[in-house]
PDB file of N, CA and C in Angstrom:
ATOM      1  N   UNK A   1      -8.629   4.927   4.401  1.00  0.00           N
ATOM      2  CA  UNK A   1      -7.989   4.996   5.682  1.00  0.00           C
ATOM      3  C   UNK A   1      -6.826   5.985   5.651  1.00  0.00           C
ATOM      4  N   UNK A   2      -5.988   6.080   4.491  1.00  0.00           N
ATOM      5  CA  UNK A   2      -4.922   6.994   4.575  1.00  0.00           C
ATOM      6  C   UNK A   2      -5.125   7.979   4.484  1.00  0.00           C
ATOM      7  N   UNK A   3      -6.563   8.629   4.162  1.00  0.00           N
ATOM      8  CA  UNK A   3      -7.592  10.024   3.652  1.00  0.00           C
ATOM      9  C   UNK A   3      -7.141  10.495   5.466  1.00  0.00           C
ATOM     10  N   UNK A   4      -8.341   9.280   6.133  1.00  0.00           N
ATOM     11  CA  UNK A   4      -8.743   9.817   7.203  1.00  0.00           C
ATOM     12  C   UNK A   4      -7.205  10.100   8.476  1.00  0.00           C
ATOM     13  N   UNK A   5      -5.999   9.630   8.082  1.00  0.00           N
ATOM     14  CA  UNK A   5      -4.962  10.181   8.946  1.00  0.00           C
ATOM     15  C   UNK A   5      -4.082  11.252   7.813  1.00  0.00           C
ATOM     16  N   UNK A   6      -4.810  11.875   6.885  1.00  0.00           N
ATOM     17  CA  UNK A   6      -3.481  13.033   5.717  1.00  0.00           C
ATOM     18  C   UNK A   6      -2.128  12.458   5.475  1.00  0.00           C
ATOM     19  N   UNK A   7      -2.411  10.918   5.527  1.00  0.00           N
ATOM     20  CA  UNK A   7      -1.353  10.729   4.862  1.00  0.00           C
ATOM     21  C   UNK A   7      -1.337  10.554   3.069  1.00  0.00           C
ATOM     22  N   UNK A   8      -0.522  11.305   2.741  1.00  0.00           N
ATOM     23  CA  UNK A   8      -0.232  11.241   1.331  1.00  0.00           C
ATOM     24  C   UNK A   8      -0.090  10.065   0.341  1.00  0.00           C
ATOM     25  N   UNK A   9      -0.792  10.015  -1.172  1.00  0.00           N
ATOM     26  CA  UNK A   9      -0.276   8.539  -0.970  1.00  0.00           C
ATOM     27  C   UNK A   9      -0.684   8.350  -2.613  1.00  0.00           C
ATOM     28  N   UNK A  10       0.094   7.936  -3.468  1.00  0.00           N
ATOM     29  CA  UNK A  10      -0.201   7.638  -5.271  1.00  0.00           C
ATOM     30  C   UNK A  10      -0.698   6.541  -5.107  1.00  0.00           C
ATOM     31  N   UNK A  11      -2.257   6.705  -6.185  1.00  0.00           N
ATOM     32  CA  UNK A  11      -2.861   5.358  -6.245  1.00  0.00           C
ATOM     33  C   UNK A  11      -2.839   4.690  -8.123  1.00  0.00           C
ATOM     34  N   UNK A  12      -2.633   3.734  -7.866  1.00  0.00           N
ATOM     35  CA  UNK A  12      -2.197   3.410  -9.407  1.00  0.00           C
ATOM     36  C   UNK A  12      -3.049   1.988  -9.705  1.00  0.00           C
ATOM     37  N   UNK A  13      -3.967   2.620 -10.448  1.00  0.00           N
ATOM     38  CA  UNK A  13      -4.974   1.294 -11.382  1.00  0.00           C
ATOM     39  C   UNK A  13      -3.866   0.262 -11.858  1.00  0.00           C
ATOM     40  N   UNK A  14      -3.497  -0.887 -11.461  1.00  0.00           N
ATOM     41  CA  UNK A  14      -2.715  -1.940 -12.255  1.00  0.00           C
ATOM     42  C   UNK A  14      -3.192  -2.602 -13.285  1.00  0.00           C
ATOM     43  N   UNK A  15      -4.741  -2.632 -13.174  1.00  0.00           N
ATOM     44  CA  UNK A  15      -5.462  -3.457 -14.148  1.00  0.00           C
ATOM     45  C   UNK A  15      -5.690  -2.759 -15.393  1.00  0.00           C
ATOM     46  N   UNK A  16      -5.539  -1.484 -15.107  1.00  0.00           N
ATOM     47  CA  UNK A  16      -5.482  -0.327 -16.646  1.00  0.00           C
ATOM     48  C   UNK A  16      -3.938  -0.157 -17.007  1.00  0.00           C
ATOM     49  N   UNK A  17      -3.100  -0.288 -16.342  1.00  0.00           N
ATOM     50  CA  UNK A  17      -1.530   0.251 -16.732  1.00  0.00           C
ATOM     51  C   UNK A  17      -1.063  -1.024 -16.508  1.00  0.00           C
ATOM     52  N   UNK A  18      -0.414  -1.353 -17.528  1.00  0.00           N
ATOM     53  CA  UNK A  18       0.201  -2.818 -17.784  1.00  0.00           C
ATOM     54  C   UNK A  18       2.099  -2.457 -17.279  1.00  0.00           C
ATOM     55  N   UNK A  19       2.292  -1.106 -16.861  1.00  0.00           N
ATOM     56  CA  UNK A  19       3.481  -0.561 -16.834  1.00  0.00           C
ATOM     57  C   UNK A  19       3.542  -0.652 -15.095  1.00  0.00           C
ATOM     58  N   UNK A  20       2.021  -0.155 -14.891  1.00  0.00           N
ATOM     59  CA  UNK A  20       2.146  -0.641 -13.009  1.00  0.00           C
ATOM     60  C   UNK A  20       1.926  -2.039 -12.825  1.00  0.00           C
ATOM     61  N   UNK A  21       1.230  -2.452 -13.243  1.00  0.00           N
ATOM     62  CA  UNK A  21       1.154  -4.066 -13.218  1.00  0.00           C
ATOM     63  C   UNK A  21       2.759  -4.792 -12.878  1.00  0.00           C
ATOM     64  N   UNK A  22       3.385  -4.486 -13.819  1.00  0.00           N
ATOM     65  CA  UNK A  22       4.630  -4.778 -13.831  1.00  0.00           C
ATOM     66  C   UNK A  22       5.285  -4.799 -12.708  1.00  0.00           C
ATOM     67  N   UNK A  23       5.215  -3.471 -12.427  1.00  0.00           N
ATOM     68  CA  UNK A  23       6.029  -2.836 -11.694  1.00  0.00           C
ATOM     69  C   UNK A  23       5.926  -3.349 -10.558  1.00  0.00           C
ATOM     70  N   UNK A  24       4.397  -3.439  -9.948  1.00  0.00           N
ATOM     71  CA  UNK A  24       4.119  -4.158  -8.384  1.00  0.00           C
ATOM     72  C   UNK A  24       4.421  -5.715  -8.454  1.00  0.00           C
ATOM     73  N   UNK A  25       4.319  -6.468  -9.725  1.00  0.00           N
ATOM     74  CA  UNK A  25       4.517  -7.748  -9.521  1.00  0.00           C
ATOM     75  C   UNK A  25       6.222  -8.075  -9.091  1.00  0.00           C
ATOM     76  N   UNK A  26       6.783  -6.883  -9.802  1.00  0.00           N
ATOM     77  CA  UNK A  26       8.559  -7.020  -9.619  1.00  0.00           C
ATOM     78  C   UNK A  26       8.661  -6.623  -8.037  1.00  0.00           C
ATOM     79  N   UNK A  27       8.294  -6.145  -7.621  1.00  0.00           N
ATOM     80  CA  UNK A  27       8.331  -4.847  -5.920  1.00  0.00           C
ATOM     81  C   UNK A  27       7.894  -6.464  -5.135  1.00  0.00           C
ATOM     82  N   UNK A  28       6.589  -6.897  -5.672  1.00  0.00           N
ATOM     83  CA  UNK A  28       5.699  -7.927  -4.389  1.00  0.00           C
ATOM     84  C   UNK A  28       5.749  -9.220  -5.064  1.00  0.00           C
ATOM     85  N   UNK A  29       6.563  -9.462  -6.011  1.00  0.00           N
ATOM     86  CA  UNK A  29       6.506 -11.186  -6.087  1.00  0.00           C
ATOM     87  C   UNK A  29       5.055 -11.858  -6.961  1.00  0.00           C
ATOM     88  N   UNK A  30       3.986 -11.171  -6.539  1.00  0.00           N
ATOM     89  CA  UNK A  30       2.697 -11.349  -6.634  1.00  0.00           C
ATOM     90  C   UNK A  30       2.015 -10.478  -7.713  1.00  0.00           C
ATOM     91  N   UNK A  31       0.656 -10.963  -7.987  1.00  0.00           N
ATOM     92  CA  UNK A  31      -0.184 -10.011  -9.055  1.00  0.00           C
ATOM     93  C   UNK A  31      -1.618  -9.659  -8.438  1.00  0.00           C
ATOM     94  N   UNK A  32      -1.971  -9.594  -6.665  1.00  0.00           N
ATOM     95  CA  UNK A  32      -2.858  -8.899  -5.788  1.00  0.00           C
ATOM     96  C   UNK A  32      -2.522  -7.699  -5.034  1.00  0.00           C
ATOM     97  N   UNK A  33      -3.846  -6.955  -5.634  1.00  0.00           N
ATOM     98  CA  UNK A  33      -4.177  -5.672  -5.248  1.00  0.00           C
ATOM     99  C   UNK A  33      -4.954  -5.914  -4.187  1.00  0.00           C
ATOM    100  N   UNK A  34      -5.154  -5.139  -2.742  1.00  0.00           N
ATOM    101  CA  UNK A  34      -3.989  -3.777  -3.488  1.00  0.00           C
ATOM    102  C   UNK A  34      -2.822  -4.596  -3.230  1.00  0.00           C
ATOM    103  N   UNK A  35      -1.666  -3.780  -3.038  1.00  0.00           N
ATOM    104  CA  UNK A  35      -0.572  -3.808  -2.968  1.00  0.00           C
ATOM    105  C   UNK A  35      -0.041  -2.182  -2.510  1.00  0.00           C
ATOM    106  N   UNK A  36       0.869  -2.058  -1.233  1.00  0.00           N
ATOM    107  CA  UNK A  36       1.475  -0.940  -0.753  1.00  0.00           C
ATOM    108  C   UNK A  36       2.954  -1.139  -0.859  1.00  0.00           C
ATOM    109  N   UNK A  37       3.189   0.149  -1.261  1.00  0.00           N
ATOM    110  CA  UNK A  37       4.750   0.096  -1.202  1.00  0.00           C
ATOM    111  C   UNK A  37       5.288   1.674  -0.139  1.00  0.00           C
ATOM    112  N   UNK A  38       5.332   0.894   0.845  1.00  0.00           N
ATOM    113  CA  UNK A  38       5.919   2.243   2.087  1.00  0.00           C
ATOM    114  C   UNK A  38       7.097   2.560   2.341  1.00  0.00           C
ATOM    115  N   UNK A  39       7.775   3.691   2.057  1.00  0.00           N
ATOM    116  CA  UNK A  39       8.574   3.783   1.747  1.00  0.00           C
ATOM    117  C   UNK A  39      10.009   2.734   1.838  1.00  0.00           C
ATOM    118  N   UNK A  40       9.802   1.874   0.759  1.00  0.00           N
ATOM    119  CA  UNK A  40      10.112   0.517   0.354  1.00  0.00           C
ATOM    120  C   UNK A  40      10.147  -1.111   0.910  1.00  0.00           C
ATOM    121  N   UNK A  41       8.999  -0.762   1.760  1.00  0.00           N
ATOM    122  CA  UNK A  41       8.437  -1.932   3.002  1.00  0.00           C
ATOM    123  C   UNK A  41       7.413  -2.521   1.992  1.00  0.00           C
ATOM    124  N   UNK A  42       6.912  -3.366   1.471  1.00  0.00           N
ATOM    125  CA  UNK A  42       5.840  -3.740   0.400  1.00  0.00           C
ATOM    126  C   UNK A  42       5.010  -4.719   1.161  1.00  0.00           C
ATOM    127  N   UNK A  43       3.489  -4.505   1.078  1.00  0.00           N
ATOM    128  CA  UNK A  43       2.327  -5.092   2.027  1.00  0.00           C
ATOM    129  C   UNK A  43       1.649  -5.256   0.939  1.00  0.00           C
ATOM    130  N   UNK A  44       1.690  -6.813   0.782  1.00  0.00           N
ATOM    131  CA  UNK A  44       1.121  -7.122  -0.359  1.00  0.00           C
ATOM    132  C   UNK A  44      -0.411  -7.740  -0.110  1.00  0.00           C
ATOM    133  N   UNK A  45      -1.780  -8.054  -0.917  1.00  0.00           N
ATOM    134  CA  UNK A  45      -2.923  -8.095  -0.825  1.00  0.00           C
ATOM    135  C   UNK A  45      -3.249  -7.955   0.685  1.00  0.00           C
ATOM    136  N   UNK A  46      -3.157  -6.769   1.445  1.00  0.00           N
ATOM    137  CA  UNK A  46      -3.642  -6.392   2.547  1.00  0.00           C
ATOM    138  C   UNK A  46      -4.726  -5.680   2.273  1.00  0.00           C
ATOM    139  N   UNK A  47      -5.210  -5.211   3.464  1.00  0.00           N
ATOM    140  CA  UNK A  47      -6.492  -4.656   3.677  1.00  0.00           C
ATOM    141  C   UNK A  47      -6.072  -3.311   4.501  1.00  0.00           C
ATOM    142  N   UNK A  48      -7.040  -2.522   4.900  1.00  0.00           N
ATOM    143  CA  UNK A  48      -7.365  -1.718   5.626  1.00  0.00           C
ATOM    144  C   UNK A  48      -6.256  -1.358   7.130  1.00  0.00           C
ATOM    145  N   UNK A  49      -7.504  -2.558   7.855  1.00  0.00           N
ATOM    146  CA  UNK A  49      -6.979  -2.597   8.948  1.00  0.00           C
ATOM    147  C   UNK A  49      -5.342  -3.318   8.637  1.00  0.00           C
ATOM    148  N   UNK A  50      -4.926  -4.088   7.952  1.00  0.00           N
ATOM    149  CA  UNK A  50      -3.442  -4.333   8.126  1.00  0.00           C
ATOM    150  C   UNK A  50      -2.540  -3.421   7.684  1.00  0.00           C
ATOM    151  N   UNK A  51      -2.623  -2.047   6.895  1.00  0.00           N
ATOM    152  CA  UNK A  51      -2.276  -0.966   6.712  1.00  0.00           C
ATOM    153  C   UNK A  51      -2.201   0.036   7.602  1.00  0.00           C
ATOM    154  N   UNK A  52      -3.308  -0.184   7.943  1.00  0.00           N
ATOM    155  CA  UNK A  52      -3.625   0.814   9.733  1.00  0.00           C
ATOM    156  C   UNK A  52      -2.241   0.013  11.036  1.00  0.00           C
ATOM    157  N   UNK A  53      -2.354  -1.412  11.238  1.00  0.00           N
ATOM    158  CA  UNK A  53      -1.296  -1.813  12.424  1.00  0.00           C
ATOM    159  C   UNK A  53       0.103  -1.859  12.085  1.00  0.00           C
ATOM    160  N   UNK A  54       0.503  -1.859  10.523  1.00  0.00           N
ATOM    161  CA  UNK A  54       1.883  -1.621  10.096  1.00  0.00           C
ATOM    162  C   UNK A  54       2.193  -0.055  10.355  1.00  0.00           C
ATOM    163  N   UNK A  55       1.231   1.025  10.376  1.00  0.00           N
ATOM    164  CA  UNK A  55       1.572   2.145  10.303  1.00  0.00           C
ATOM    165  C   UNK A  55       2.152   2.713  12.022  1.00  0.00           C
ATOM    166  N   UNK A  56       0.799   1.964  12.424  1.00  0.00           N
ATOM    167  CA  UNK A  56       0.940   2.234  14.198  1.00  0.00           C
ATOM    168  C   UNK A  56       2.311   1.826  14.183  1.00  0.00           C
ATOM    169  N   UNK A  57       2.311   0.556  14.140  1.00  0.00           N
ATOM    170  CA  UNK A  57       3.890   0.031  14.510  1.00  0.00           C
ATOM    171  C   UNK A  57       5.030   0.695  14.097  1.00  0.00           C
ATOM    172  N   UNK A  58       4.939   1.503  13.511  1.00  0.00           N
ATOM    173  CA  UNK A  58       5.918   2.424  12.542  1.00  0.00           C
ATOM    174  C   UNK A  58       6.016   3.476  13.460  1.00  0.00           C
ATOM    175  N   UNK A  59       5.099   3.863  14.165  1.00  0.00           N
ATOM    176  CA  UNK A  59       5.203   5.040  15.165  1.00  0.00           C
ATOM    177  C   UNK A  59       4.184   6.298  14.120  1.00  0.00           C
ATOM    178  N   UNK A  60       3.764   5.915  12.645  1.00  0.00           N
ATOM    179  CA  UNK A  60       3.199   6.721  11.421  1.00  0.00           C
ATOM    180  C   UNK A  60       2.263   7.133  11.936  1.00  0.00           C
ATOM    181  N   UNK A  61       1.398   6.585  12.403  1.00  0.00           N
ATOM    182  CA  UNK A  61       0.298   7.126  13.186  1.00  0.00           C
ATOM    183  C   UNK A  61      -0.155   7.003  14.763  1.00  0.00           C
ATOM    184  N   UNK A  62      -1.040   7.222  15.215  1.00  0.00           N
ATOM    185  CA  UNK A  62      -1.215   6.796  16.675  1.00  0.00           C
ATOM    186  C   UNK A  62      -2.800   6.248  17.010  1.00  0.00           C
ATOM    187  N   UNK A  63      -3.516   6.711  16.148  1.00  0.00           N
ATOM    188  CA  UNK A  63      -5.245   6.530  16.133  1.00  0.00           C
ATOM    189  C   UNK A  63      -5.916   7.645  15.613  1.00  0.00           C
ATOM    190  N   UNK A  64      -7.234   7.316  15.918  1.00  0.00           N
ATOM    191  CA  UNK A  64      -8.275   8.838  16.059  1.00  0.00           C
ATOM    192  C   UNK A  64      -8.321   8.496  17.358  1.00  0.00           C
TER     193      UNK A  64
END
């Protein structure tokens, strides 16, 4: 979904890097992926579409 609006965005395997693992459990409380961290707003085991209506609401995007 973030492909299809160019938004930019680091994706980090947690289950291979025990250093991101960490890192998102300290940020989100939690140990479910995914996990987003927008610029320091954290949306933890969301999906798609709940990435898509936090963004709208942000004014980040508008649709296709």
């Amino acid at each position: 979904m973030l492909l299809e609006y160019g938004i930019p965005f680091e994706e980090r395997n947690v289950s291979e890097n025990r250093e991101f693992m960490i890192e998102m459990v300290e940020k989100s409380g939690q140990t479910f992926a995914p996990t987003f961290d927008i610029d320091g707003e954290v949306l933890a085991d969301v999906g798609a579409d709940e990435v898509e209506a936090y963004l709208k609401e942000k004014g980040v995007i508008k649709g296709l």
